[in-house]
ModelCIF file with pLDDT and N, C-alpha, C, O atoms, coordinates in Angstrom:
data_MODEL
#
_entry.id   MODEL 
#
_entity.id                         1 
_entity.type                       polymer 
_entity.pdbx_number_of_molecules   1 
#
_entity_poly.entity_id                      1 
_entity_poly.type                           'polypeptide(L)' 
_entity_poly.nstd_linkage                   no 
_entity_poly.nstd_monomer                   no 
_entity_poly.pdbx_seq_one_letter_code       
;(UNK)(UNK)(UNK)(UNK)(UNK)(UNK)(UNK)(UNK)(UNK)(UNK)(UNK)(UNK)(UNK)(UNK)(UNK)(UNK)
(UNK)(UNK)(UNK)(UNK)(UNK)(UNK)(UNK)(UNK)(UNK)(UNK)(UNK)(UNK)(UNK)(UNK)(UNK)(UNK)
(UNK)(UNK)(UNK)(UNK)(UNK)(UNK)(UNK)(UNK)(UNK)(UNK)(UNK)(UNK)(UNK)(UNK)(UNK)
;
_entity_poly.pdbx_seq_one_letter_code_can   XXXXXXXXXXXXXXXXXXXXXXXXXXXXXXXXXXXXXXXXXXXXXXX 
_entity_poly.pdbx_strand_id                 A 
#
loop_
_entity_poly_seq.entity_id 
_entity_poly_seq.num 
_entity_poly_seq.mon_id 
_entity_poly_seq.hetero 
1 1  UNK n 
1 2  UNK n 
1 3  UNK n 
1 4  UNK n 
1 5  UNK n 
1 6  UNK n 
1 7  UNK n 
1 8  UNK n 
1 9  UNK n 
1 10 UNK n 
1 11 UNK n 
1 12 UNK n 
1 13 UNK n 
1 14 UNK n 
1 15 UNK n 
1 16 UNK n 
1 17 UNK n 
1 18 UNK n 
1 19 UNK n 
1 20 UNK n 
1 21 UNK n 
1 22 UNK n 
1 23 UNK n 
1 24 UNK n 
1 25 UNK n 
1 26 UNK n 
1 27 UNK n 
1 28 UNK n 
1 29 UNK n 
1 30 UNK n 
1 31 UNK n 
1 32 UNK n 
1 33 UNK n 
1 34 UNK n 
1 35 UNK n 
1 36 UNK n 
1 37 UNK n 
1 38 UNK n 
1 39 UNK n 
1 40 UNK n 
1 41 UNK n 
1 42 UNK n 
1 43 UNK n 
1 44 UNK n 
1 45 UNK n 
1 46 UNK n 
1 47 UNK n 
#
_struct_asym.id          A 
_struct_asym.entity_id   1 
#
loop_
_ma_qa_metric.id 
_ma_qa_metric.mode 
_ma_qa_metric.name 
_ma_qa_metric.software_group_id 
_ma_qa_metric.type 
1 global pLDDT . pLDDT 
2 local  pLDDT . pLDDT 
#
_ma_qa_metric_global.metric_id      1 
_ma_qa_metric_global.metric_value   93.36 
_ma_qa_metric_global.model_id       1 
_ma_qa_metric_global.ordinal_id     1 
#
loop_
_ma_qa_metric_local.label_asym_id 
_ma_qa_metric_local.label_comp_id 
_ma_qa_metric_local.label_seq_id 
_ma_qa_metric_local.metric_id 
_ma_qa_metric_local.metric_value 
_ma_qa_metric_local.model_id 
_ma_qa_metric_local.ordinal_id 
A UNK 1  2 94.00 1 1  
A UNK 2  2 95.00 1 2  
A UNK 3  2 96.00 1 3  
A UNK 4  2 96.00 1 4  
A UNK 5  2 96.00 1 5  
A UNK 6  2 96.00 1 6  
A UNK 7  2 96.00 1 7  
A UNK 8  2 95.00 1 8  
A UNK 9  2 95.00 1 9  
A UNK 10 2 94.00 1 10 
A UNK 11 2 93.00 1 11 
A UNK 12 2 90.00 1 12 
A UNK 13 2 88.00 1 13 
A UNK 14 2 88.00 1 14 
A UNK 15 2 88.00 1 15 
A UNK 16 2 90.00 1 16 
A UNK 17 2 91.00 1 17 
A UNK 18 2 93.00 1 18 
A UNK 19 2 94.00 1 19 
A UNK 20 2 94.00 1 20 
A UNK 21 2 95.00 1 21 
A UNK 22 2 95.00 1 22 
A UNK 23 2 95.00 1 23 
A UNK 24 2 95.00 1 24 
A UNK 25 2 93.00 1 25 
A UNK 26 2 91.00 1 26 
A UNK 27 2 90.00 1 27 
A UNK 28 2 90.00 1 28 
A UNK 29 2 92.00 1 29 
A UNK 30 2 95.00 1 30 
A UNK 31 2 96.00 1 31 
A UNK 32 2 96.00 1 32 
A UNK 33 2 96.00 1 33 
A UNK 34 2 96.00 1 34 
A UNK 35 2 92.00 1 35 
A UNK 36 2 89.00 1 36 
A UNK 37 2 88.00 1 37 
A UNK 38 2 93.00 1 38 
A UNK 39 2 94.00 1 39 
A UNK 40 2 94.00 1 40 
A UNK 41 2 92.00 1 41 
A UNK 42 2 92.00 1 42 
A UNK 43 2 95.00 1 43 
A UNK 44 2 95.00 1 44 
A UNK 45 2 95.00 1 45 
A UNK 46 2 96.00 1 46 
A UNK 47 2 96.00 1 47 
#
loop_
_atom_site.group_PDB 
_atom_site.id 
_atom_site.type_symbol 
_atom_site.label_atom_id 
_atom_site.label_alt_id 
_atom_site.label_comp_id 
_atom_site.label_asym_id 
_atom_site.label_entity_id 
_atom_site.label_seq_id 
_atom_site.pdbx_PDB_ins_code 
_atom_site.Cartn_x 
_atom_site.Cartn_y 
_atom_site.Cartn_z 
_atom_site.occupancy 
_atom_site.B_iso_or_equiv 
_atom_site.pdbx_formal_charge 
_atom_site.auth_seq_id 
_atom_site.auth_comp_id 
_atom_site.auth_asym_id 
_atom_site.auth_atom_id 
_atom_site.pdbx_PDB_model_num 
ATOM 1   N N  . UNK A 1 1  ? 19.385  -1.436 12.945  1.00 94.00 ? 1  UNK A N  1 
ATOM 2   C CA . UNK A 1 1  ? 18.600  -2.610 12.566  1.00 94.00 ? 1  UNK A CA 1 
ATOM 3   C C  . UNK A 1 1  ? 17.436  -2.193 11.666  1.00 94.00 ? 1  UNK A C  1 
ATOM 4   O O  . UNK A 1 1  ? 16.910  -1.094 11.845  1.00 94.00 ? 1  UNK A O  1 
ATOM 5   N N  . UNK A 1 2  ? 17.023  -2.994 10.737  1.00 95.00 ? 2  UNK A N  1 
ATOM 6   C CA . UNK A 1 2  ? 15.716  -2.856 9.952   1.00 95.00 ? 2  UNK A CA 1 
ATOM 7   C C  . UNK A 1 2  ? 14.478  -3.889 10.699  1.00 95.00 ? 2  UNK A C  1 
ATOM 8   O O  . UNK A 1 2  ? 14.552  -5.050 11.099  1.00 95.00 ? 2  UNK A O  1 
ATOM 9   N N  . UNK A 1 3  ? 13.557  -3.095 10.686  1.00 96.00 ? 3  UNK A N  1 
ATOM 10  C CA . UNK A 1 3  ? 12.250  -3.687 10.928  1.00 96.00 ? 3  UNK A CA 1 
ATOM 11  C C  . UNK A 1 3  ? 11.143  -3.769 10.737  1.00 96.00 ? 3  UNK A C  1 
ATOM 12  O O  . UNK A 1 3  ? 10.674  -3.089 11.649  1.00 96.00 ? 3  UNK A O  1 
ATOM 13  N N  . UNK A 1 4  ? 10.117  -4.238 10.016  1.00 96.00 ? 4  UNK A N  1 
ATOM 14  C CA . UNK A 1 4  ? 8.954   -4.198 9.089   1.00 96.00 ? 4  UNK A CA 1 
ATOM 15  C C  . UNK A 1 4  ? 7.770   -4.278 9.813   1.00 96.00 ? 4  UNK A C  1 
ATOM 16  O O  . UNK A 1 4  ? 7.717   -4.551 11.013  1.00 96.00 ? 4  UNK A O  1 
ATOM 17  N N  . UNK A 1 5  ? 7.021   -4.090 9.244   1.00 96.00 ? 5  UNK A N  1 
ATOM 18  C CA . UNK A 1 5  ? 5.249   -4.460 10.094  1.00 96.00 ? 5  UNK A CA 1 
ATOM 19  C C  . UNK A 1 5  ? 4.490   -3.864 8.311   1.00 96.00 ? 5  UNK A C  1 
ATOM 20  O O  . UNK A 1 5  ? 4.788   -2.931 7.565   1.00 96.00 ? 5  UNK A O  1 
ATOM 21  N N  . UNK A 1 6  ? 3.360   -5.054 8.230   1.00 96.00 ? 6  UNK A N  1 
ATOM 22  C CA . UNK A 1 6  ? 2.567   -4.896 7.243   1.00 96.00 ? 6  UNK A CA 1 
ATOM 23  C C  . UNK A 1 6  ? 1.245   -4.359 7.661   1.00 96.00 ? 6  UNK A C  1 
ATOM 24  O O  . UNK A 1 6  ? 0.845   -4.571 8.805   1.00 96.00 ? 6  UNK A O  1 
ATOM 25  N N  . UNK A 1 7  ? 0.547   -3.682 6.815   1.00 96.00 ? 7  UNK A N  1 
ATOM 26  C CA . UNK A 1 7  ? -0.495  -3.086 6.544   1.00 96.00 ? 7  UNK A CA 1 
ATOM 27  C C  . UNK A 1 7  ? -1.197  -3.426 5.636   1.00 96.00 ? 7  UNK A C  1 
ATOM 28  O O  . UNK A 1 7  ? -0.573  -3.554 4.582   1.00 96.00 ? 7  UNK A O  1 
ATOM 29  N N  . UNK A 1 8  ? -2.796  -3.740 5.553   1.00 95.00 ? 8  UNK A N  1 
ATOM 30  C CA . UNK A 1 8  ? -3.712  -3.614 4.523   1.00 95.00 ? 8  UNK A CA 1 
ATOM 31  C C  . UNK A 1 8  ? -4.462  -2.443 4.167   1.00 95.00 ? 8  UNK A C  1 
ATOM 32  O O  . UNK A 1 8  ? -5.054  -1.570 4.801   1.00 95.00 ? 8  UNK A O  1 
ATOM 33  N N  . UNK A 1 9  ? -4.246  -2.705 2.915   1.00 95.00 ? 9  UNK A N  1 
ATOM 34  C CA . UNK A 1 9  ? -5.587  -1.260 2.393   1.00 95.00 ? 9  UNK A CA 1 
ATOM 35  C C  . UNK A 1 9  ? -6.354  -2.168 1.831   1.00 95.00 ? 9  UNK A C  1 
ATOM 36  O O  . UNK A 1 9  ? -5.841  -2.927 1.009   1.00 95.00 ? 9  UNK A O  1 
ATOM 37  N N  . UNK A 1 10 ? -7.774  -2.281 2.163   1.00 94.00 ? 10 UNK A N  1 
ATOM 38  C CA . UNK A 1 10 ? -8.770  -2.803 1.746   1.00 94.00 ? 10 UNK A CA 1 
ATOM 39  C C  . UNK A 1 10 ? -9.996  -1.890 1.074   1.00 94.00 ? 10 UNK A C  1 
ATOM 40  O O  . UNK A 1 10 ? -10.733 -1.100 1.665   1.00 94.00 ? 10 UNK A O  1 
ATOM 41  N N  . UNK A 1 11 ? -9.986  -2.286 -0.526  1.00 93.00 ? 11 UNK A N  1 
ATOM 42  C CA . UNK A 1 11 ? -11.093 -1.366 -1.339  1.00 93.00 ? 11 UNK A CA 1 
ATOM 43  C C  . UNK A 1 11 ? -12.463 -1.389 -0.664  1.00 93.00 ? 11 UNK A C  1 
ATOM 44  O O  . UNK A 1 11 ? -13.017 -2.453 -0.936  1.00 93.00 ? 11 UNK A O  1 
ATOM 45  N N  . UNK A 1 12 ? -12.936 -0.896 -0.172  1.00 90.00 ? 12 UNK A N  1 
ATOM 46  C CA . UNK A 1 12 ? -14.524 -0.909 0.375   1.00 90.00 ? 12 UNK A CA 1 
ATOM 47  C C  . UNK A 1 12 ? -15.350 -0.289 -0.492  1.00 90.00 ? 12 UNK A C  1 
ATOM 48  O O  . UNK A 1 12 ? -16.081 0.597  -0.048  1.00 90.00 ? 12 UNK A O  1 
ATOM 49  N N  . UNK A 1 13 ? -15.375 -0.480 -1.274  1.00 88.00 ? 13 UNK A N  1 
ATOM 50  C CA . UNK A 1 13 ? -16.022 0.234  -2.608  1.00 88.00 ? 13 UNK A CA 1 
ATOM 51  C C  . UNK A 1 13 ? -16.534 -0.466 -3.483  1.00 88.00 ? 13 UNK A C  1 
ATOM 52  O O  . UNK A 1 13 ? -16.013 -1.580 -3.538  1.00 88.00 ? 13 UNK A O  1 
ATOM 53  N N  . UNK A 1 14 ? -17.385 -0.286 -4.241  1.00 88.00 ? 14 UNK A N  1 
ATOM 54  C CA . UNK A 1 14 ? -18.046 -0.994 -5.506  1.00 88.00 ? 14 UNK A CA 1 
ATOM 55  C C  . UNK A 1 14 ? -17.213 -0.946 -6.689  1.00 88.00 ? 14 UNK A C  1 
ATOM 56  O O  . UNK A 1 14 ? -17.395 -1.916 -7.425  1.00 88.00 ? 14 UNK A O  1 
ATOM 57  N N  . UNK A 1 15 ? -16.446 -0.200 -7.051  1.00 88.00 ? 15 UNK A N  1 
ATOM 58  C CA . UNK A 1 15 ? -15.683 -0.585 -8.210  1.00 88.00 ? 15 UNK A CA 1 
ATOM 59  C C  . UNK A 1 15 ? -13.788 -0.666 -7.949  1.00 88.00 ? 15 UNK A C  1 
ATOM 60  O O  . UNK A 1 15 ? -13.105 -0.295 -6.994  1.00 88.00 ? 15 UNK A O  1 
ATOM 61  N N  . UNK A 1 16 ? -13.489 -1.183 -8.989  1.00 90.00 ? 16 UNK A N  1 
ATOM 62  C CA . UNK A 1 16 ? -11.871 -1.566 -8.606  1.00 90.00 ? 16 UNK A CA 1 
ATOM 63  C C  . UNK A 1 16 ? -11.598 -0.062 -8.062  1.00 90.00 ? 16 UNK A C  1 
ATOM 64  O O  . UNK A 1 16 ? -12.471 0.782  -7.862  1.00 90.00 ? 16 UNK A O  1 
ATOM 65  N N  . UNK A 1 17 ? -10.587 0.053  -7.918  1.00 91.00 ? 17 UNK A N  1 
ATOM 66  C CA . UNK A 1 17 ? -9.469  1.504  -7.661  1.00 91.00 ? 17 UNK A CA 1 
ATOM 67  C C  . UNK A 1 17 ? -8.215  1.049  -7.602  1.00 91.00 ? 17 UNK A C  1 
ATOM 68  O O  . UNK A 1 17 ? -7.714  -0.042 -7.329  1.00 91.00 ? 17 UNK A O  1 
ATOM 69  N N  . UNK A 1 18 ? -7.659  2.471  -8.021  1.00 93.00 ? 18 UNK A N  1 
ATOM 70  C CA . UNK A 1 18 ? -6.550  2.647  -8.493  1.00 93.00 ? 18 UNK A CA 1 
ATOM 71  C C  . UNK A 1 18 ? -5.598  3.650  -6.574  1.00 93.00 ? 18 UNK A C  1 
ATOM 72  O O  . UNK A 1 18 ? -6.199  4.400  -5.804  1.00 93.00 ? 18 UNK A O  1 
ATOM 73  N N  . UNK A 1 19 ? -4.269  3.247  -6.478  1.00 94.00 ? 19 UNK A N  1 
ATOM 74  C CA . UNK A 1 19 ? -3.820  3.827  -5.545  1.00 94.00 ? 19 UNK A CA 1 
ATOM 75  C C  . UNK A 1 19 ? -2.359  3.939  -5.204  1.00 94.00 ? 19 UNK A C  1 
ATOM 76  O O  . UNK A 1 19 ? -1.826  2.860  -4.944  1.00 94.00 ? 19 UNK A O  1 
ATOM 77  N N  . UNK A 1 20 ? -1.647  4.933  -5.153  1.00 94.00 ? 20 UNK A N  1 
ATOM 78  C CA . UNK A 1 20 ? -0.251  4.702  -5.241  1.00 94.00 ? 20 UNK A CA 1 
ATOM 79  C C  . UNK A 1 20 ? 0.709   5.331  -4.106  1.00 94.00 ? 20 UNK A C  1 
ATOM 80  O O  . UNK A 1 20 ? 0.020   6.350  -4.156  1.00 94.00 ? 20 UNK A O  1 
ATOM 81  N N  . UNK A 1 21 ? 1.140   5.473  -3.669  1.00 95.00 ? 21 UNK A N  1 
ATOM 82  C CA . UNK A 1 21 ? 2.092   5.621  -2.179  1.00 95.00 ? 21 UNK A CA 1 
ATOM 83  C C  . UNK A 1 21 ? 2.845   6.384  -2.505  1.00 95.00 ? 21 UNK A C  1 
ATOM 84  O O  . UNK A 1 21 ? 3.520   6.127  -3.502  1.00 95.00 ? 21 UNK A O  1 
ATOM 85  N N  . UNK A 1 22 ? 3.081   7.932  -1.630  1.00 95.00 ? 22 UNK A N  1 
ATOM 86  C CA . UNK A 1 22 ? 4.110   8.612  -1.524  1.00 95.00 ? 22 UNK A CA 1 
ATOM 87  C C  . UNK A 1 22 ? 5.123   8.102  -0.852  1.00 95.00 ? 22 UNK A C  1 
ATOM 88  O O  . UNK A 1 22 ? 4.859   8.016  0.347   1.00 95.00 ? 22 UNK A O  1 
ATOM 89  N N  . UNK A 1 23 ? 6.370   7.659  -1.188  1.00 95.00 ? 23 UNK A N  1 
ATOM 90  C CA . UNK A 1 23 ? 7.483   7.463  -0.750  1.00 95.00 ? 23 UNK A CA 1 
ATOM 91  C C  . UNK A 1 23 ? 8.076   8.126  0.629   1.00 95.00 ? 23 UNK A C  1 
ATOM 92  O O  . UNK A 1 23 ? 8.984   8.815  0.163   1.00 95.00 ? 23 UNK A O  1 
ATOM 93  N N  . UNK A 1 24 ? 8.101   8.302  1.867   1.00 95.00 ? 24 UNK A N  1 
ATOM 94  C CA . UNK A 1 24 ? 8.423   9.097  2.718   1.00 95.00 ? 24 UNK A CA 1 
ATOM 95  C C  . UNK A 1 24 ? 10.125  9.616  2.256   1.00 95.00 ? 24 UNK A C  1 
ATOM 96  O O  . UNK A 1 24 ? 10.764  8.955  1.437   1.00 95.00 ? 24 UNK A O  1 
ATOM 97  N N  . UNK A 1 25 ? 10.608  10.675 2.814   1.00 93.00 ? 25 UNK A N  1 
ATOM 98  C CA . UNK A 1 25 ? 12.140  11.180 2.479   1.00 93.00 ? 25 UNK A CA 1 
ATOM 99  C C  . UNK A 1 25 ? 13.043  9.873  3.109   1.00 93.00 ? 25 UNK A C  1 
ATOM 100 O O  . UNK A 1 25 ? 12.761  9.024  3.954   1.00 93.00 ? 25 UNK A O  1 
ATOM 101 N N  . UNK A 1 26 ? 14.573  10.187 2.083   1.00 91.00 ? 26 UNK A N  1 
ATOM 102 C CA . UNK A 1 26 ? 15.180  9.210  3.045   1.00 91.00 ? 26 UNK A CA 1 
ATOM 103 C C  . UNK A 1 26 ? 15.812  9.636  4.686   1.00 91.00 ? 26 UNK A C  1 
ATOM 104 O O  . UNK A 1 26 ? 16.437  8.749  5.268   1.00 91.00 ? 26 UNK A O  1 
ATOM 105 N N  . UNK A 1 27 ? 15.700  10.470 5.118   1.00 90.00 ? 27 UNK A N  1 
ATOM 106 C CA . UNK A 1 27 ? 16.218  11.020 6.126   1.00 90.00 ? 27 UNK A CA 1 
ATOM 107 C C  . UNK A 1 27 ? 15.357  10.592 7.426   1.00 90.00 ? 27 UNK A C  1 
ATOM 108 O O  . UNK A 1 27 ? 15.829  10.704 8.557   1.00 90.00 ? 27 UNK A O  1 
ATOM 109 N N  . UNK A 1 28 ? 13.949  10.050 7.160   1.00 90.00 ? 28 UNK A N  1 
ATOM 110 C CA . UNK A 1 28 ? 13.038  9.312  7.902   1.00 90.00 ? 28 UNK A CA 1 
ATOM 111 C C  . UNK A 1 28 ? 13.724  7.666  8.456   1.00 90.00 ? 28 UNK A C  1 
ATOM 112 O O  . UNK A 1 28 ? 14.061  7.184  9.537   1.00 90.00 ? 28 UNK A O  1 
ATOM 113 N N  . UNK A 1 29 ? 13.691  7.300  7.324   1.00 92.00 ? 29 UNK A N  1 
ATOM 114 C CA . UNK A 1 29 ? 14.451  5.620  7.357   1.00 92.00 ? 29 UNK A CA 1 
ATOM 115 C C  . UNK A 1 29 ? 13.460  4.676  7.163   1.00 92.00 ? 29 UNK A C  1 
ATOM 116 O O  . UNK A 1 29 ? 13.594  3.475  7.400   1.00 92.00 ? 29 UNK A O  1 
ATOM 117 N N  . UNK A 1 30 ? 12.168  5.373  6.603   1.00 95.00 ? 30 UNK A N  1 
ATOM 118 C CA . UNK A 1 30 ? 11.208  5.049  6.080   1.00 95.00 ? 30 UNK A CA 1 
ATOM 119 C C  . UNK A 1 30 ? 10.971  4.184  4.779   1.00 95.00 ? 30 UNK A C  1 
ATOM 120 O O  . UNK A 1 30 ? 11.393  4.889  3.862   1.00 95.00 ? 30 UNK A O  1 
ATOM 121 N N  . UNK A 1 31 ? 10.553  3.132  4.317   1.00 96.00 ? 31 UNK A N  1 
ATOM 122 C CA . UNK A 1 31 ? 9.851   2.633  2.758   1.00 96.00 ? 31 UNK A CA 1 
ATOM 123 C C  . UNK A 1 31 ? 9.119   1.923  2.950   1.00 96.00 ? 31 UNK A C  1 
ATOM 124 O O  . UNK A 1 31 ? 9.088   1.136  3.896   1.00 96.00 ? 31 UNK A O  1 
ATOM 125 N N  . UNK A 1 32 ? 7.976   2.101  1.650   1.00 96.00 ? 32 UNK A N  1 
ATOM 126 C CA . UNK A 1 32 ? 7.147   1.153  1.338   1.00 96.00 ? 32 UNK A CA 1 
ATOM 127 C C  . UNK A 1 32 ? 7.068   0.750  0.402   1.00 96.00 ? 32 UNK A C  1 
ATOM 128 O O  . UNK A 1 32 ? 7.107   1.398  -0.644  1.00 96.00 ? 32 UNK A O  1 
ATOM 129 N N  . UNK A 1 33 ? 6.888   -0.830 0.538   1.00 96.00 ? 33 UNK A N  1 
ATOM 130 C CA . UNK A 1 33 ? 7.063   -1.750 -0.529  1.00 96.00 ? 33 UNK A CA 1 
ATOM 131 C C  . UNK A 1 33 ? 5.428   -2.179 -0.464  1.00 96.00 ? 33 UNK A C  1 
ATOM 132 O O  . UNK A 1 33 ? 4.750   -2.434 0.531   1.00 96.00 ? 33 UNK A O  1 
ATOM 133 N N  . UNK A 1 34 ? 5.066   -2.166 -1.814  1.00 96.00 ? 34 UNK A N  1 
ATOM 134 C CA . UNK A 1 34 ? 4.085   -2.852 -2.735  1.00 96.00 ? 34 UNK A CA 1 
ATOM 135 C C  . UNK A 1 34 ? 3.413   -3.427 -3.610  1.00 96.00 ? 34 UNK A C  1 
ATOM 136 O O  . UNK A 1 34 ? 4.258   -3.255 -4.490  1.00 96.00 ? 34 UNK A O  1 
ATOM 137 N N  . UNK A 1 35 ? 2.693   -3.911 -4.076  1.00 92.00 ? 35 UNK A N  1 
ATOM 138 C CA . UNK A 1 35 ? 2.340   -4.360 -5.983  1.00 92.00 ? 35 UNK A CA 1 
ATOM 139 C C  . UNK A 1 35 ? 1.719   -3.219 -6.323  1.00 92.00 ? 35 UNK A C  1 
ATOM 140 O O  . UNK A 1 35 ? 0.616   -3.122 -5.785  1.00 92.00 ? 35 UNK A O  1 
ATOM 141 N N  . UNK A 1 36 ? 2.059   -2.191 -7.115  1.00 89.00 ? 36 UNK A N  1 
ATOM 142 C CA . UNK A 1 36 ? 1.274   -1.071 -7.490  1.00 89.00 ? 36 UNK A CA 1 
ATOM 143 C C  . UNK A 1 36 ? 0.046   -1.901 -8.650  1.00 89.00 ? 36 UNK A C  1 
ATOM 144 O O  . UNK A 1 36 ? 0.331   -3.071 -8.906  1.00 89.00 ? 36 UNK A O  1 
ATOM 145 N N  . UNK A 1 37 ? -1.465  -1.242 -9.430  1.00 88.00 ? 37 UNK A N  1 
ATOM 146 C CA . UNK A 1 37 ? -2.107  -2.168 -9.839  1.00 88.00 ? 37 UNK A CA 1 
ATOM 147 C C  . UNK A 1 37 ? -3.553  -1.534 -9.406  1.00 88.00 ? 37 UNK A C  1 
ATOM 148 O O  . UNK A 1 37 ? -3.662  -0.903 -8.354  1.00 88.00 ? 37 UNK A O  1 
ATOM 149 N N  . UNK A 1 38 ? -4.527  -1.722 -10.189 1.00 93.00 ? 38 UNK A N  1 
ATOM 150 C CA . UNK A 1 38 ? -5.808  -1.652 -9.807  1.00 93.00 ? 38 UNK A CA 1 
ATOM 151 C C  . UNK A 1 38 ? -6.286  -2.808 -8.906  1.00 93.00 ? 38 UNK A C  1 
ATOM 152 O O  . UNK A 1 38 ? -6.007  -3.974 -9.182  1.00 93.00 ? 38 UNK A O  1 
ATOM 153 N N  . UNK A 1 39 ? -7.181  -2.383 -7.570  1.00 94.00 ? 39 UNK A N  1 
ATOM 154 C CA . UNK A 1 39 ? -7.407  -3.047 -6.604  1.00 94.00 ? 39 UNK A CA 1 
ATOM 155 C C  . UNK A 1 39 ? -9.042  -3.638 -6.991  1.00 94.00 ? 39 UNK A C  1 
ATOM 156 O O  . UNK A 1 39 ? -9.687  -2.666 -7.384  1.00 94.00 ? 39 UNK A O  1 
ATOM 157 N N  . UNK A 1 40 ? -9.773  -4.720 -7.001  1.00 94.00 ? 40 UNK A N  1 
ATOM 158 C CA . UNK A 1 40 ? -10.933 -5.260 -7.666  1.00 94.00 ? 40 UNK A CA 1 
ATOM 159 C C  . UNK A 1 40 ? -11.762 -4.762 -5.972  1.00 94.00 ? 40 UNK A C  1 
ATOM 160 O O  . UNK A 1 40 ? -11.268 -4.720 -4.846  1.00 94.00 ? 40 UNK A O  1 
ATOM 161 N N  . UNK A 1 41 ? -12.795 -4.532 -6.327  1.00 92.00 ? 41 UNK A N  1 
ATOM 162 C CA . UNK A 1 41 ? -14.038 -4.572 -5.022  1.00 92.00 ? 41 UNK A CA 1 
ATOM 163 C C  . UNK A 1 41 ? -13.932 -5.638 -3.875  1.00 92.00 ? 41 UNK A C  1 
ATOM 164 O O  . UNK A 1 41 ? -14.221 -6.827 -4.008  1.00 92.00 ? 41 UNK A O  1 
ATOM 165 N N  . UNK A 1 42 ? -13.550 -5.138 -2.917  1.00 92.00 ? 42 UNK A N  1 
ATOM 166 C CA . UNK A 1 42 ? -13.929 -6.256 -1.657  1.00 92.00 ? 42 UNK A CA 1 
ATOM 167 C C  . UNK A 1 42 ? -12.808 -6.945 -1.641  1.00 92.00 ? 42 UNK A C  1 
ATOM 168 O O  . UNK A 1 42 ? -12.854 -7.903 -0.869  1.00 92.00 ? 42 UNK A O  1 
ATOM 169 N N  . UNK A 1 43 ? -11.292 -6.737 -2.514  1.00 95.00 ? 43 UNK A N  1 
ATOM 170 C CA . UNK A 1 43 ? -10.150 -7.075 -2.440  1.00 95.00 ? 43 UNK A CA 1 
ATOM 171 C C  . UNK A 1 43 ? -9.201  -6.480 -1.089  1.00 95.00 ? 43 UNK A C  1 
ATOM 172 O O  . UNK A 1 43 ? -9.641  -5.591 -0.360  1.00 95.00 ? 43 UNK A O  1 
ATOM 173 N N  . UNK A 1 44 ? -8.459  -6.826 -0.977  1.00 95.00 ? 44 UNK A N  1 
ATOM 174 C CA . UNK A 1 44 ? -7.288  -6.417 -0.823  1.00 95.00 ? 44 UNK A CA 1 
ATOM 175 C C  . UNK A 1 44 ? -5.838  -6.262 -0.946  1.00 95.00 ? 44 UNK A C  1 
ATOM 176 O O  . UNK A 1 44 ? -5.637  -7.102 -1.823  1.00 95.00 ? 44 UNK A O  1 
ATOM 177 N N  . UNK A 1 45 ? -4.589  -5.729 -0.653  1.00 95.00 ? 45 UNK A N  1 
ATOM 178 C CA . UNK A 1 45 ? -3.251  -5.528 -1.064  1.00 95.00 ? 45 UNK A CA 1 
ATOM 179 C C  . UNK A 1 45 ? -2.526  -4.992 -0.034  1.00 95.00 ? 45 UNK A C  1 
ATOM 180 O O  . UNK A 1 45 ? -2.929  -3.986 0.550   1.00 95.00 ? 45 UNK A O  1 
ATOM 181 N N  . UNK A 1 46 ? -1.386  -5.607 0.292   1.00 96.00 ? 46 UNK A N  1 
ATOM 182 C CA . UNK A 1 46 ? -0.742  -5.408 1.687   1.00 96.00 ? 46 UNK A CA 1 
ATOM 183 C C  . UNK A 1 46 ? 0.530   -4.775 1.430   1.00 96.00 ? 46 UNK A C  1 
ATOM 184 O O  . UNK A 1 46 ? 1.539   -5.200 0.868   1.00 96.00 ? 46 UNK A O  1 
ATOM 185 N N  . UNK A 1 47 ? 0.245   -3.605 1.994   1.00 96.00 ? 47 UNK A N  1 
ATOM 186 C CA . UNK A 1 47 ? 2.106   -2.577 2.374   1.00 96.00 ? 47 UNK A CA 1 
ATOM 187 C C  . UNK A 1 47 ? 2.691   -3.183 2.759   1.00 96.00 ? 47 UNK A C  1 
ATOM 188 O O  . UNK A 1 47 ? 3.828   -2.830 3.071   1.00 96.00 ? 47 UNK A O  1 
#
């Protein structure tokens, strides 16, 4: 079976940032899906 659960990364920072996700191996059964993209201050973007 596949099964998901989301996560936030929230910028706590004064200026945008930039951030991109190592892929885990496939032998885990691991992925993450995201909007890759500069993140604005006090934003957030959900794994």
């Amino acid at each position: 079976c596949t099964y998901a659960a989301t996560v936030i990364l929230k910028n706590v920072g004064v200026n945008f940032s930039r951030f991109r996700v190592k892929q885990p191996p496939p032998h885990t059964g691991l992925r993450v899906m995201y909007t890759p993209g500069p993140v604005a201050a006090g934003l957030q973007v959900e794994l």
